[in-house]
C-alpha atoms as a PDB file:
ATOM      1  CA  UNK A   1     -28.602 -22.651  -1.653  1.00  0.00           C
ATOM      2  CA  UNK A   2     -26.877 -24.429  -4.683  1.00  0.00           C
ATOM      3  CA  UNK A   3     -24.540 -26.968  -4.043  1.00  0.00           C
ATOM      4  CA  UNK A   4     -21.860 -25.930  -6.365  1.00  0.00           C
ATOM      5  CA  UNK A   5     -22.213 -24.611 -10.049  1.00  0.00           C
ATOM      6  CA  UNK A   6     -19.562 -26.346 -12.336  1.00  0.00           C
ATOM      7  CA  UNK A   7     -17.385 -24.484 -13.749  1.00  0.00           C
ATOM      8  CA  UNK A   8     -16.449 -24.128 -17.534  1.00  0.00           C
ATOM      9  CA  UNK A   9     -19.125 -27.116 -18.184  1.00  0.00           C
ATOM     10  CA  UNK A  10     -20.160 -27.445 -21.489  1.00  0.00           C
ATOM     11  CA  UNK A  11     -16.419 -26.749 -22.762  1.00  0.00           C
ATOM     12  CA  UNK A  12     -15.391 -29.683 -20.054  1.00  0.00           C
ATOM     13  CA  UNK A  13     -17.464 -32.151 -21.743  1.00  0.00           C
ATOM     14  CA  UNK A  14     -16.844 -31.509 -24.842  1.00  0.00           C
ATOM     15  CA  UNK A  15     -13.125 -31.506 -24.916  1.00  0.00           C
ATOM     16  CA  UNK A  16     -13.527 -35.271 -24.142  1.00  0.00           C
ATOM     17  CA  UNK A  17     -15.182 -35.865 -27.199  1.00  0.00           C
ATOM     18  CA  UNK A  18     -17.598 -38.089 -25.818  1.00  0.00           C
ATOM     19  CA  UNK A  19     -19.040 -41.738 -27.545  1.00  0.00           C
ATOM     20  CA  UNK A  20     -22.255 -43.044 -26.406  1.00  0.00           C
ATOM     21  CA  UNK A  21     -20.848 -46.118 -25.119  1.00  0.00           C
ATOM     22  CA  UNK A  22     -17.469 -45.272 -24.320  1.00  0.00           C
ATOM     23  CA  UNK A  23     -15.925 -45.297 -20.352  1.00  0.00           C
ATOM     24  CA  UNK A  24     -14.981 -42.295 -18.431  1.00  0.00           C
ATOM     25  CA  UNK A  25     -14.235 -40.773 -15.345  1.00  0.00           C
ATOM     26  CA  UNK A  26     -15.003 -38.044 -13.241  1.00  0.00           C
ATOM     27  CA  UNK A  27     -12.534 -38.060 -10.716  1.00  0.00           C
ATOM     28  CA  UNK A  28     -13.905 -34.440  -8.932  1.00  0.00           C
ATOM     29  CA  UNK A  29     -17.657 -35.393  -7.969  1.00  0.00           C
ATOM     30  CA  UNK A  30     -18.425 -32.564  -6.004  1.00  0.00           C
ATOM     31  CA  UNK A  31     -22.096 -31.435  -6.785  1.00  0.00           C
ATOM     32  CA  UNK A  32     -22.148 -33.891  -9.291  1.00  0.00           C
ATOM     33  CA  UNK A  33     -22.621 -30.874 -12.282  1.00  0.00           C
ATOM     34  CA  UNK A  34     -20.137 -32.241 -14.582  1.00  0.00           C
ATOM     35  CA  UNK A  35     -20.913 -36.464 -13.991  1.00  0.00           C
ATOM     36  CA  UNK A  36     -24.543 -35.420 -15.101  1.00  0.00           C
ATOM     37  CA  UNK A  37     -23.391 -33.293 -17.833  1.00  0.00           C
ATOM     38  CA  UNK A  38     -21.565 -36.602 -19.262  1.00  0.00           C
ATOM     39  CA  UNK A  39     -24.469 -39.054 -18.261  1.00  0.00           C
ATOM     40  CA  UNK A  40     -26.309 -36.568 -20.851  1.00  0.00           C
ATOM     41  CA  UNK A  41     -24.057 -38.126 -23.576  1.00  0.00           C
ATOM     42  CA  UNK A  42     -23.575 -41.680 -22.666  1.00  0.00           C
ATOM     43  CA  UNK A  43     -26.408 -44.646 -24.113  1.00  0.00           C
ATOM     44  CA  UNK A  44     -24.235 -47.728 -23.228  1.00  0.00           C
ATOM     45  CA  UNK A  45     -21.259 -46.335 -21.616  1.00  0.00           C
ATOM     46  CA  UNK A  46     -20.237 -45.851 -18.351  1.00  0.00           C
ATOM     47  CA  UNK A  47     -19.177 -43.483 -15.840  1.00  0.00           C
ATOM     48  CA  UNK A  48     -17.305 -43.859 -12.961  1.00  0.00           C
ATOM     49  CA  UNK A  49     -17.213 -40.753 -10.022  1.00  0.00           C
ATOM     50  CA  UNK A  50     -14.597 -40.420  -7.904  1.00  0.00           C
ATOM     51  CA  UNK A  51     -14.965 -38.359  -4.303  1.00  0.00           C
ATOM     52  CA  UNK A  52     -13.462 -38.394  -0.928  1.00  0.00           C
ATOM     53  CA  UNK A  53     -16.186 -36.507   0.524  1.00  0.00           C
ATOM     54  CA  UNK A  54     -19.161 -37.788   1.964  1.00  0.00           C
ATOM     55  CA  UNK A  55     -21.369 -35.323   1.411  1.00  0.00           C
ATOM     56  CA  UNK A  56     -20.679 -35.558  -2.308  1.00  0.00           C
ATOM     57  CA  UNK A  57     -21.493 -39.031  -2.229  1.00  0.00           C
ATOM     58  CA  UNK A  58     -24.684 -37.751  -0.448  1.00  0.00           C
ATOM     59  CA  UNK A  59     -25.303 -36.071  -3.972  1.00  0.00           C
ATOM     60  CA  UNK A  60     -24.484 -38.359  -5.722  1.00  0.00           C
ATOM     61  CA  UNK A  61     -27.420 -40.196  -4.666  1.00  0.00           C
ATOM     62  CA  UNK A  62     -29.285 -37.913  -7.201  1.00  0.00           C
ATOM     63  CA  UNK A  63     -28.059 -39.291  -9.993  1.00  0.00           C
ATOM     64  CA  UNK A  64     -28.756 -42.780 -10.064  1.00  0.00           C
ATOM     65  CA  UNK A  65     -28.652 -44.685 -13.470  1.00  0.00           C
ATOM     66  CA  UNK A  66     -27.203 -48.403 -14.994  1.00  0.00           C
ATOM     67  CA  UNK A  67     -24.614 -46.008 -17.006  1.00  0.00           C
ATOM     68  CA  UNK A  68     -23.347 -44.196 -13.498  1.00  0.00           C
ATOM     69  CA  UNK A  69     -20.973 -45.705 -10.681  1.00  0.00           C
ATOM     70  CA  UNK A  70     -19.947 -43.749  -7.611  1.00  0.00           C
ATOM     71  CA  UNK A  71     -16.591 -44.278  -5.851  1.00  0.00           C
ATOM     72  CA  UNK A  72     -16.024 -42.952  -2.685  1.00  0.00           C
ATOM     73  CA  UNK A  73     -11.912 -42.479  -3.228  1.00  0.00           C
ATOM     74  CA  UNK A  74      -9.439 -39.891  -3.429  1.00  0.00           C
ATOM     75  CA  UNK A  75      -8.402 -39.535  -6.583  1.00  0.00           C
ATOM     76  CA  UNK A  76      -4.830 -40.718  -6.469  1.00  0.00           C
ATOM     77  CA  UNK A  77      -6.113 -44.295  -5.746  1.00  0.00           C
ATOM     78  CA  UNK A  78      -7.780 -44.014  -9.527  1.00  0.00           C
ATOM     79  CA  UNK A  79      -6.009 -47.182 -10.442  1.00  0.00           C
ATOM     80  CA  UNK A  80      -6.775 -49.562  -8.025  1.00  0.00           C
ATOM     81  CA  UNK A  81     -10.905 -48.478  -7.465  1.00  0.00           C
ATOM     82  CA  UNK A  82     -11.415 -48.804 -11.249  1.00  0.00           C
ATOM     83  CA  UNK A  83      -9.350 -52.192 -11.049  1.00  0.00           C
ATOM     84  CA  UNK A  84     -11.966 -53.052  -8.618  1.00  0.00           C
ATOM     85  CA  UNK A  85     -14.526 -52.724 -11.016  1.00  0.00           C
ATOM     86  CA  UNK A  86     -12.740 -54.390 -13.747  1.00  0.00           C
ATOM     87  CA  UNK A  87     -11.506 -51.565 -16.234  1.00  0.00           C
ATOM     88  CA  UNK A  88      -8.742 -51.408 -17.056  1.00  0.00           C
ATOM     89  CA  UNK A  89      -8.803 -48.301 -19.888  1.00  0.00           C
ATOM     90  CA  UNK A  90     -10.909 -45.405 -20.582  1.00  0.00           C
ATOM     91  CA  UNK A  91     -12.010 -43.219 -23.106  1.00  0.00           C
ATOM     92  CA  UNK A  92     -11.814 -39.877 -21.053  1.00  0.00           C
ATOM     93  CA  UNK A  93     -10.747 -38.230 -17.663  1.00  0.00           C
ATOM     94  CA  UNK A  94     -12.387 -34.880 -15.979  1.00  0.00           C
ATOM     95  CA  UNK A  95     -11.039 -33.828 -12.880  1.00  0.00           C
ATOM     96  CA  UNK A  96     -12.171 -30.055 -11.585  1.00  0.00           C
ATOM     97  CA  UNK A  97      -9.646 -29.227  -8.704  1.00  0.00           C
ATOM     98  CA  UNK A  98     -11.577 -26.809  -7.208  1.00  0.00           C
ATOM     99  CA  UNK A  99     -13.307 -26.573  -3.925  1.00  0.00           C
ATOM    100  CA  UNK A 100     -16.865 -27.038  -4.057  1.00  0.00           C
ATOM    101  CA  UNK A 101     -19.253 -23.922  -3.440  1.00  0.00           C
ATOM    102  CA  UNK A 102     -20.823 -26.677  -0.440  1.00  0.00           C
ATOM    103  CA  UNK A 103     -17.842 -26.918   1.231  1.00  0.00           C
ATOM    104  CA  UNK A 104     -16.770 -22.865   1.460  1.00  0.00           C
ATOM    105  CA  UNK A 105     -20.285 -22.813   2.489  1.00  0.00           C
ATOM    106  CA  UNK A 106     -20.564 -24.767   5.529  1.00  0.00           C
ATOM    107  CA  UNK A 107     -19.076 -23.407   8.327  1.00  0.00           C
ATOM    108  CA  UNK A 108     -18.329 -26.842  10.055  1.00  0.00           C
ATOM    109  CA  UNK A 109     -15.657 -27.517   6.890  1.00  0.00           C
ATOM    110  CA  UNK A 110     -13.320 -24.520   7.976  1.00  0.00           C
ATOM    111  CA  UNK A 111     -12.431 -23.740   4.266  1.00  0.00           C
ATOM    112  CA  UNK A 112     -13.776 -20.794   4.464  1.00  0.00           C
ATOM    113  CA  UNK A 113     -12.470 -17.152   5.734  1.00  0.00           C
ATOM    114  CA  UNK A 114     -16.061 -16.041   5.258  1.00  0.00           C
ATOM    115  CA  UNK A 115     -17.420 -17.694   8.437  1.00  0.00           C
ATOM    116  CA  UNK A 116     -15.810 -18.992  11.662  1.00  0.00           C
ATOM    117  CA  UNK A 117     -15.460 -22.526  12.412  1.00  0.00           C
ATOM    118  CA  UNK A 118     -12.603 -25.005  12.978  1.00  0.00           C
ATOM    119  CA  UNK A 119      -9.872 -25.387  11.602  1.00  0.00           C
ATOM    120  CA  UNK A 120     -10.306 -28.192  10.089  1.00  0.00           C
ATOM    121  CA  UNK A 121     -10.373 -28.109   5.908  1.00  0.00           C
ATOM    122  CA  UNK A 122      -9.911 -31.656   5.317  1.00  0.00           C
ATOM    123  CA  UNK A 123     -11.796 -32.935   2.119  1.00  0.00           C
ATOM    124  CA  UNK A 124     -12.453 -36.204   3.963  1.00  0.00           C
ATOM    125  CA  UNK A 125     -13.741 -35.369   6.967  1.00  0.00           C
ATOM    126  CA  UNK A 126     -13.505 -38.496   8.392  1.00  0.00           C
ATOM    127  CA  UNK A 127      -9.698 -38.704   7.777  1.00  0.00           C
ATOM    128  CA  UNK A 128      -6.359 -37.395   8.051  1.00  0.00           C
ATOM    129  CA  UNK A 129      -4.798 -34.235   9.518  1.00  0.00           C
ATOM    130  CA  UNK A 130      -6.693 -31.009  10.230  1.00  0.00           C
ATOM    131  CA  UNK A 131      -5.409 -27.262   9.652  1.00  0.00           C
ATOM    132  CA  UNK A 132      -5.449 -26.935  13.460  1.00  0.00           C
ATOM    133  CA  UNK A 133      -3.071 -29.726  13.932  1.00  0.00           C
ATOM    134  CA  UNK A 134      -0.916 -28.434  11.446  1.00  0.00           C
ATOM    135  CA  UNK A 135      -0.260 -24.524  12.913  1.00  0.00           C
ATOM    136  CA  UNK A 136      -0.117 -26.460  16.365  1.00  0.00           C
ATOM    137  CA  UNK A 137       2.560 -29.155  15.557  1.00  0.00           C
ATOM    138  CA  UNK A 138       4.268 -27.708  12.647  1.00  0.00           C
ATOM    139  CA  UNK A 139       8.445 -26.183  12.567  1.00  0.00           C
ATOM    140  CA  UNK A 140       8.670 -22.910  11.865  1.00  0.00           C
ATOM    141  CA  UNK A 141      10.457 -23.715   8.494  1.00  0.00           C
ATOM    142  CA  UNK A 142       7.693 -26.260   7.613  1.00  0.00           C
ATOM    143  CA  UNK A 143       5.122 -23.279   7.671  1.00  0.00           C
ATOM    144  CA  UNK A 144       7.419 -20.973   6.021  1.00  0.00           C
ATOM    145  CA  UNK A 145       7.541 -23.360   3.196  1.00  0.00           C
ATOM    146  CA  UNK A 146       3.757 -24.327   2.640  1.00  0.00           C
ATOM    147  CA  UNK A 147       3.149 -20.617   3.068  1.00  0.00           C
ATOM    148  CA  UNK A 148       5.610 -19.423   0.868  1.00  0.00           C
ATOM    149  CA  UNK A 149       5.062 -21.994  -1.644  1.00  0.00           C
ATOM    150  CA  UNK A 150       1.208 -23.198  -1.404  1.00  0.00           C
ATOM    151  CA  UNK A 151       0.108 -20.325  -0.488  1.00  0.00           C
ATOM    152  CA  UNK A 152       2.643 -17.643  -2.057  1.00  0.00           C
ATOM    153  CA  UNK A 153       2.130 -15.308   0.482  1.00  0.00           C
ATOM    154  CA  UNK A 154       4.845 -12.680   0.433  1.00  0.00           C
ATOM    155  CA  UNK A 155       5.933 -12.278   4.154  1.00  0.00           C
ATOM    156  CA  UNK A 156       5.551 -15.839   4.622  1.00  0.00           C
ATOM    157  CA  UNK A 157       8.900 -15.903   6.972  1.00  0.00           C
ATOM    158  CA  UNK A 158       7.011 -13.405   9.184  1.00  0.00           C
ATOM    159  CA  UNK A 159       3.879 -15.166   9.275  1.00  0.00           C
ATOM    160  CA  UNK A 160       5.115 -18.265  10.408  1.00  0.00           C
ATOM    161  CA  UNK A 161       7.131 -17.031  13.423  1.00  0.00           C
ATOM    162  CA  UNK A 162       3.942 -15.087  14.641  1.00  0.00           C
ATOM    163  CA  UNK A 163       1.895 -18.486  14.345  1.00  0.00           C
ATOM    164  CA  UNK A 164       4.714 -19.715  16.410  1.00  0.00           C
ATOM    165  CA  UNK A 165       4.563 -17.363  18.718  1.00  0.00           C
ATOM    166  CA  UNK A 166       1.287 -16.962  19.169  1.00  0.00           C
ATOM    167  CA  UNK A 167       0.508 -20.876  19.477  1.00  0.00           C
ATOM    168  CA  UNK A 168       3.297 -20.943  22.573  1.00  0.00           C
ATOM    169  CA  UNK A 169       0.968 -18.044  24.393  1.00  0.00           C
ATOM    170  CA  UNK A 170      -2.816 -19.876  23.243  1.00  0.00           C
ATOM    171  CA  UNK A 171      -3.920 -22.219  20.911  1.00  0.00           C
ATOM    172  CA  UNK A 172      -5.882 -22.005  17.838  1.00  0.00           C
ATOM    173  CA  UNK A 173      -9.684 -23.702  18.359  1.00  0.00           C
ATOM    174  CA  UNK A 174     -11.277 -21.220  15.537  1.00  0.00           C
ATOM    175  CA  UNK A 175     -10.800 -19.330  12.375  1.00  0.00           C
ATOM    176  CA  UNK A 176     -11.532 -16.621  14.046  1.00  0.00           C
ATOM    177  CA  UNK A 177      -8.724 -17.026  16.822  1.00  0.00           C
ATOM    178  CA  UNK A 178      -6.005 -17.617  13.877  1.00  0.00           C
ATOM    179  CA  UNK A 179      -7.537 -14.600  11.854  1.00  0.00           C
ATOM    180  CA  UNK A 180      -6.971 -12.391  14.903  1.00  0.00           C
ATOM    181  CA  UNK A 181      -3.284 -14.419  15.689  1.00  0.00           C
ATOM    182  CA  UNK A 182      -2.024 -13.429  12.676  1.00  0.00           C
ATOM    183  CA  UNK A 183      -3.812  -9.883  11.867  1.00  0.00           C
ATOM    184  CA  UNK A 184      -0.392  -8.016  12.324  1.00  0.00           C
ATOM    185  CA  UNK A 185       0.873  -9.948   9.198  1.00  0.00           C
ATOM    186  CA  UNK A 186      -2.233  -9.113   7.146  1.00  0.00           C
ATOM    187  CA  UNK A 187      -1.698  -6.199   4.934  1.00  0.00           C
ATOM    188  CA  UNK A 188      -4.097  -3.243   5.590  1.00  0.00           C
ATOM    189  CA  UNK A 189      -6.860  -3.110   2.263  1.00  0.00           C
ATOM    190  CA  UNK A 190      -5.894  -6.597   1.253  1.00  0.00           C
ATOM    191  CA  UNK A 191      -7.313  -9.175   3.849  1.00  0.00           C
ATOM    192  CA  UNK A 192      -9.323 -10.961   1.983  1.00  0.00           C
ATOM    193  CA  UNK A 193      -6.598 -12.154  -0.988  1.00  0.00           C
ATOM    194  CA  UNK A 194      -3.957 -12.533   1.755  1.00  0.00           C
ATOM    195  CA  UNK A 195      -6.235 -14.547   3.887  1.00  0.00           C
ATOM    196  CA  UNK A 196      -7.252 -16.779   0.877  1.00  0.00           C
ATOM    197  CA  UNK A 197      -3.728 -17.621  -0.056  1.00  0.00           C
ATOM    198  CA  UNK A 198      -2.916 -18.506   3.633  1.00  0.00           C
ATOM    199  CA  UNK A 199      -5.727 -20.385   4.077  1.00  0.00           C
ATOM    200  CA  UNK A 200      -5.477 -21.712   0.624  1.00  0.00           C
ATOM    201  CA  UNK A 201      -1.922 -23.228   1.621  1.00  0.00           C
ATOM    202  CA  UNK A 202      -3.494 -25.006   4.582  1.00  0.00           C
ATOM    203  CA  UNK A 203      -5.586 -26.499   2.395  1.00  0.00           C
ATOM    204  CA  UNK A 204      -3.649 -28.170  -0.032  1.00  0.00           C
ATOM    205  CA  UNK A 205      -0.843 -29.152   3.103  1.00  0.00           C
ATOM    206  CA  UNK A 206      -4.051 -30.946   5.157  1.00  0.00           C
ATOM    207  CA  UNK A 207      -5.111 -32.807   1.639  1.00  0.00           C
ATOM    208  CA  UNK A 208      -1.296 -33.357   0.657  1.00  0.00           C
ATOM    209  CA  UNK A 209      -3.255 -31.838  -2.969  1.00  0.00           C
ATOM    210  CA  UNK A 210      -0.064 -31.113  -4.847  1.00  0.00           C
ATOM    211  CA  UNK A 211       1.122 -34.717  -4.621  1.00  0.00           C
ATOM    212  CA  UNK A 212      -2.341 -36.766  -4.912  1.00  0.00           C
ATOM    213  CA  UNK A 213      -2.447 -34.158  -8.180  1.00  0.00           C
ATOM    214  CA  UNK A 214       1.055 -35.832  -9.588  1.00  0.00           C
ATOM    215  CA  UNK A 215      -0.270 -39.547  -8.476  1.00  0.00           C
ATOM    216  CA  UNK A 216      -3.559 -38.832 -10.231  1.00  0.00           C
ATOM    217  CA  UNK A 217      -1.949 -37.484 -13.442  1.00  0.00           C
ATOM    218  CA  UNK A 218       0.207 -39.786 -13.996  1.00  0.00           C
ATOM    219  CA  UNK A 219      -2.196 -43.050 -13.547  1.00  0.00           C
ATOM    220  CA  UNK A 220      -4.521 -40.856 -15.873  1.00  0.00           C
ATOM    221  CA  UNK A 221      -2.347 -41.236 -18.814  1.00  0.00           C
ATOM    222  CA  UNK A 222      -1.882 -45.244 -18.008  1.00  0.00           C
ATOM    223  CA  UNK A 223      -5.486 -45.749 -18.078  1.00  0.00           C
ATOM    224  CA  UNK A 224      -6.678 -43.864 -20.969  1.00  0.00           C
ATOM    225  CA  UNK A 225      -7.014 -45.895 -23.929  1.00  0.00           C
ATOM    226  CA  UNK A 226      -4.971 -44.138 -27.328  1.00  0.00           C
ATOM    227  CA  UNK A 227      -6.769 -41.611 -28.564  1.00  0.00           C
ATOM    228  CA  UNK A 228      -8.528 -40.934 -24.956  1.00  0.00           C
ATOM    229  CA  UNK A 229      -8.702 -37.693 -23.678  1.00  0.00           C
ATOM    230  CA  UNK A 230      -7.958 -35.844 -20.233  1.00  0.00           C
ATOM    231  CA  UNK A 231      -9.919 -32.269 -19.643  1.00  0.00           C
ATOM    232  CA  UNK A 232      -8.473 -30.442 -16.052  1.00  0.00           C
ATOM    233  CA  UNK A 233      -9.785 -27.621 -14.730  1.00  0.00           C
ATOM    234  CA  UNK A 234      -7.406 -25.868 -12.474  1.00  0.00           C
ATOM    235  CA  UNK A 235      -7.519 -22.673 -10.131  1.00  0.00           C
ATOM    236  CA  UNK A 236      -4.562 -21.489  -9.196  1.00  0.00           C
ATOM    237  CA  UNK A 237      -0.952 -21.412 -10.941  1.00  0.00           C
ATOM    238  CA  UNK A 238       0.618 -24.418  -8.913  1.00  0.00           C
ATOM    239  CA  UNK A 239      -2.180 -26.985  -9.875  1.00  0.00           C
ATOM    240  CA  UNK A 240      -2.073 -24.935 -13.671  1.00  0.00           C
ATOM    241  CA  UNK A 241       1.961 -25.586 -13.793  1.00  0.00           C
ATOM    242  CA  UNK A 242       1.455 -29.165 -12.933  1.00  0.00           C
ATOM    243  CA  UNK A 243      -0.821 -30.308 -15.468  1.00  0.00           C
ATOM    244  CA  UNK A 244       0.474 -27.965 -18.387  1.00  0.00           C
ATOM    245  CA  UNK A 245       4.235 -29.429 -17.470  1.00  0.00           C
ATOM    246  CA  UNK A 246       3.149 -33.089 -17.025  1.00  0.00           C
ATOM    247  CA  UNK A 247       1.058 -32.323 -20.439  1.00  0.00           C
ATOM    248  CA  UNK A 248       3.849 -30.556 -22.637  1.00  0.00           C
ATOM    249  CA  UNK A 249       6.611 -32.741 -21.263  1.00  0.00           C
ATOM    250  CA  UNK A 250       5.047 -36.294 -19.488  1.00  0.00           C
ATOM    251  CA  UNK A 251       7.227 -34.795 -16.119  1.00  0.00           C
ATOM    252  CA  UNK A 252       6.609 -32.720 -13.551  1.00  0.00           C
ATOM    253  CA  UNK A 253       9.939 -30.967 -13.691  1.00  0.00           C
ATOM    254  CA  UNK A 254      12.710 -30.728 -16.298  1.00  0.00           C
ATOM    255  CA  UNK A 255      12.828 -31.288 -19.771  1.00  0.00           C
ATOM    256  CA  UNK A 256      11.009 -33.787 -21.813  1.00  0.00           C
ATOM    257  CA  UNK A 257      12.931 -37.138 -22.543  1.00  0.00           C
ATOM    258  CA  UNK A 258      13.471 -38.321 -25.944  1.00  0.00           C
ATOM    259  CA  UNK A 259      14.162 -41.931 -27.833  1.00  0.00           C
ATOM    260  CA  UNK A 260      17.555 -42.527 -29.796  1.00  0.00           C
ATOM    261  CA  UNK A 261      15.777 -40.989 -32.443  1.00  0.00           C
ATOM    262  CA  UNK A 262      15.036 -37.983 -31.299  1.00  0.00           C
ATOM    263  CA  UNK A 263      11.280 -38.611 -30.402  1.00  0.00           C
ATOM    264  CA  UNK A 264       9.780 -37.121 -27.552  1.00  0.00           C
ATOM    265  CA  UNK A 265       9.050 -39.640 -24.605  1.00  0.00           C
ATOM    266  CA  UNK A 266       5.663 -38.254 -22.994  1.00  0.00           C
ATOM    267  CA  UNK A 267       2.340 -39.939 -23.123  1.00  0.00           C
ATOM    268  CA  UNK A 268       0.168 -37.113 -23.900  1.00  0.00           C
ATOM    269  CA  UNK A 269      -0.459 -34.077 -27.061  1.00  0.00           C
ATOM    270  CA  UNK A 270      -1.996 -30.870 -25.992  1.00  0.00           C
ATOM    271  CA  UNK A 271      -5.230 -30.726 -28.027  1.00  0.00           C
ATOM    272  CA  UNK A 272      -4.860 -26.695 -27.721  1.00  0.00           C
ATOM    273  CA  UNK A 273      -1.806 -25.036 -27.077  1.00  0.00           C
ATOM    274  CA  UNK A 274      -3.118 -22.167 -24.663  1.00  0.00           C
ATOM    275  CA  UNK A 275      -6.195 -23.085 -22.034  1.00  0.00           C
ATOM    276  CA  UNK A 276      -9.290 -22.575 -22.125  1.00  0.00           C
ATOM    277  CA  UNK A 277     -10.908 -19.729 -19.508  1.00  0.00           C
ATOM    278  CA  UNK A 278     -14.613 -18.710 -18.799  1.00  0.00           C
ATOM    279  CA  UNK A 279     -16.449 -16.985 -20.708  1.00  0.00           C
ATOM    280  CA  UNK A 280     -17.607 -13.086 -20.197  1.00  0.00           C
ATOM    281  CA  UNK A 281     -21.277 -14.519 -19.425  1.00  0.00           C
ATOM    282  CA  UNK A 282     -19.940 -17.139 -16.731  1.00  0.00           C
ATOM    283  CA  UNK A 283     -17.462 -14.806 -15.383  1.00  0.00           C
ATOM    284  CA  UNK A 284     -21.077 -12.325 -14.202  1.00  0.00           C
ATOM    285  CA  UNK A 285     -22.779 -15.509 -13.255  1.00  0.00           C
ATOM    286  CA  UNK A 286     -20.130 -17.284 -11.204  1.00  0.00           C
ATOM    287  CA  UNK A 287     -17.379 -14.955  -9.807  1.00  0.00           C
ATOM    288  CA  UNK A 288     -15.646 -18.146  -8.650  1.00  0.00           C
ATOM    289  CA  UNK A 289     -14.883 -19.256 -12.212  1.00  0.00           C
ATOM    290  CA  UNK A 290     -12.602 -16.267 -12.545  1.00  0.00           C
ATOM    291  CA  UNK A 291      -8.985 -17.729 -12.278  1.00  0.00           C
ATOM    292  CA  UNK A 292     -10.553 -21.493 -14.125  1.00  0.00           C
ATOM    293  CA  UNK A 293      -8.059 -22.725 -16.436  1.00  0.00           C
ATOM    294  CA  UNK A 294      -9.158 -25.679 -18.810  1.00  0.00           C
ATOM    295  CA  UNK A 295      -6.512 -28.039 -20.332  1.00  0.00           C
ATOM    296  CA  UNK A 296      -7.215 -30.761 -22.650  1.00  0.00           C
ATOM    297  CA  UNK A 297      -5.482 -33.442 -23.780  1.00  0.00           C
ATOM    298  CA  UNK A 298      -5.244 -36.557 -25.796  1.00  0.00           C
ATOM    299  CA  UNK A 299      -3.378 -39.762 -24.813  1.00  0.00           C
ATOM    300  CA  UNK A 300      -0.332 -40.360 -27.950  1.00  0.00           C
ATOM    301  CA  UNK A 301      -0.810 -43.632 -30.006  1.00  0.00           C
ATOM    302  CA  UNK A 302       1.393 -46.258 -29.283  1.00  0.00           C
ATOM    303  CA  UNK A 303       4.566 -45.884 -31.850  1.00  0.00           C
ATOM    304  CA  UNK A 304       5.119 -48.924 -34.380  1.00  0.00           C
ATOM    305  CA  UNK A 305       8.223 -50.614 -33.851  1.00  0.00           C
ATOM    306  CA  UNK A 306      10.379 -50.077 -36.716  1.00  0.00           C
END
């Protein structure tokens, strides 16, 4: 079986405008698609791969060149590992935030509704909080909120007093046991969306995604050198509202800041003002690319001091 197919690849790549022997990043190993698709471009440049998962650094085994450096980091510590290896700019940033085909594939993971499994759906496997642990130690407000909000499930409120009460009567060991716990919540014709968003919200609560997303983003426009570019692939419209916000405005929330002059305080320019989706041909090759957004943009040059 294929590891993962990337998603929106050549139109990745090529939004970062590569040079031959400039620096980037790929801060969303996974199956290594994109990193190879840049080591393609690069004569006397270097890459730098970032992923918290070991069998992704398994992978990237395959790829083994003088122009290619794997980092086995999540990447909100993108900073400090590429301090490590003495760089201190770069010419361009890719970061894909989806899951990896591997990981929905392997059972063992627990990302997946697909199979059973534990609970577990923690990129790092060797680290951290799993799903179980969270429906088993969790307030019933907590779970209302990453429901309702990471997950946007619609009866949210209702699903997380079931998982309460169900947890109080027996615990959750598989995905099975939760899919039955909380059946009664799942609307009749629909299972498989509702049970993606719920387990989707799991997900991004065990890898705290939402905020390692804001850290990354935010060192990613430090580190790119002026005229560097950042190309983010997002699947879903949390992740999508981040990056277009932090793009449009350099903030997460709010309006964008301006000087005394009435300049707009934000490190990065949209290169295009809508993103860019899939293609008709990749959308009948690789149903998973369906809700891909692209966003590209280009770090500001420094403004001359008047």
């Amino acid at each position: 079986m294929e590891y993962h197919r990337p998603v929106l690849l050549e139109e990745s790549v090529k939004a970062l405008a590569i040079k031959p022997d400039g620096v980037y990043v790929d801060v969303t190993f996974g199956g290594g698609g994109h990193s190879a698709r840049i080591l393609q471009e690069l004569t006397t440049g270097k890459l730098y791969s970032f992923d918290q998962d070991s069998d992704a650094q398994e992978q990237s085994k395959k790829l083994e060149a003088p122009t290619f450096q794997f980092v086995r980091a999540n990447f909100r510590d993108l900073k400090k590992y590429l301090r490590l290896y003495r760089v201190s700019q770069v010419d361009g940033i890719l970061a894909d935030l989806g899951v990896s085909s591997h990981q929905f594939n392997v059972p063992e993971r627990g990302f997946s509704t697909r199979f059973d499994g534990p609970l577990d759906m923690r990129m790092d496997a060797d680290f951290g909080i799993t799903a179980q642990e969270v429906l088993e130690t969790y307030s019933e407000e907590q779970l209302h909120r990453i429901f309702g909000i990471y997950g946007e499930v619609k009866n949210a409120k209702t699903l997380a007093r079931t998982v309460m009460e169900k947890r109080n009567r027996q615990p959750f060991q598989t995905i099975s046991e939760f899919k039955q716990a909380i059946s009664s919540c799942t609307p009749k014709g629909k299972e498989n969306k509702y049970l993606a968003q719920v387990f989707q919200a799991l997900r991004i609560e065990v890898n705290d995604e939402m905020k390692a997303l804001e850290e990354m983003l935010e060192q990613a426009a430090e580190v790119l050198k002026p005229g560097g570019r950042l190309s983010v692939i997002s699947y879903h419209s949390l992740e999508d509202r981040m990056v277009k916000n932090f793009i449009a405005k350099g903030k997460f929330f709010g309006e964008v800041e301006k000087d005394l002059f009435g300049n707009e305080i934000k490190p990065l320019e949209a290169v295009s003002r809508k993103p860019i989706t899939p293609s008709e041909e990749e959308l009948l090759e690789n149903s998973r690319s369906r809700s891909a957004k692209l966003r590209v943009a280009e770090k500001k040059e420094a403004r001359a001091e008047k």
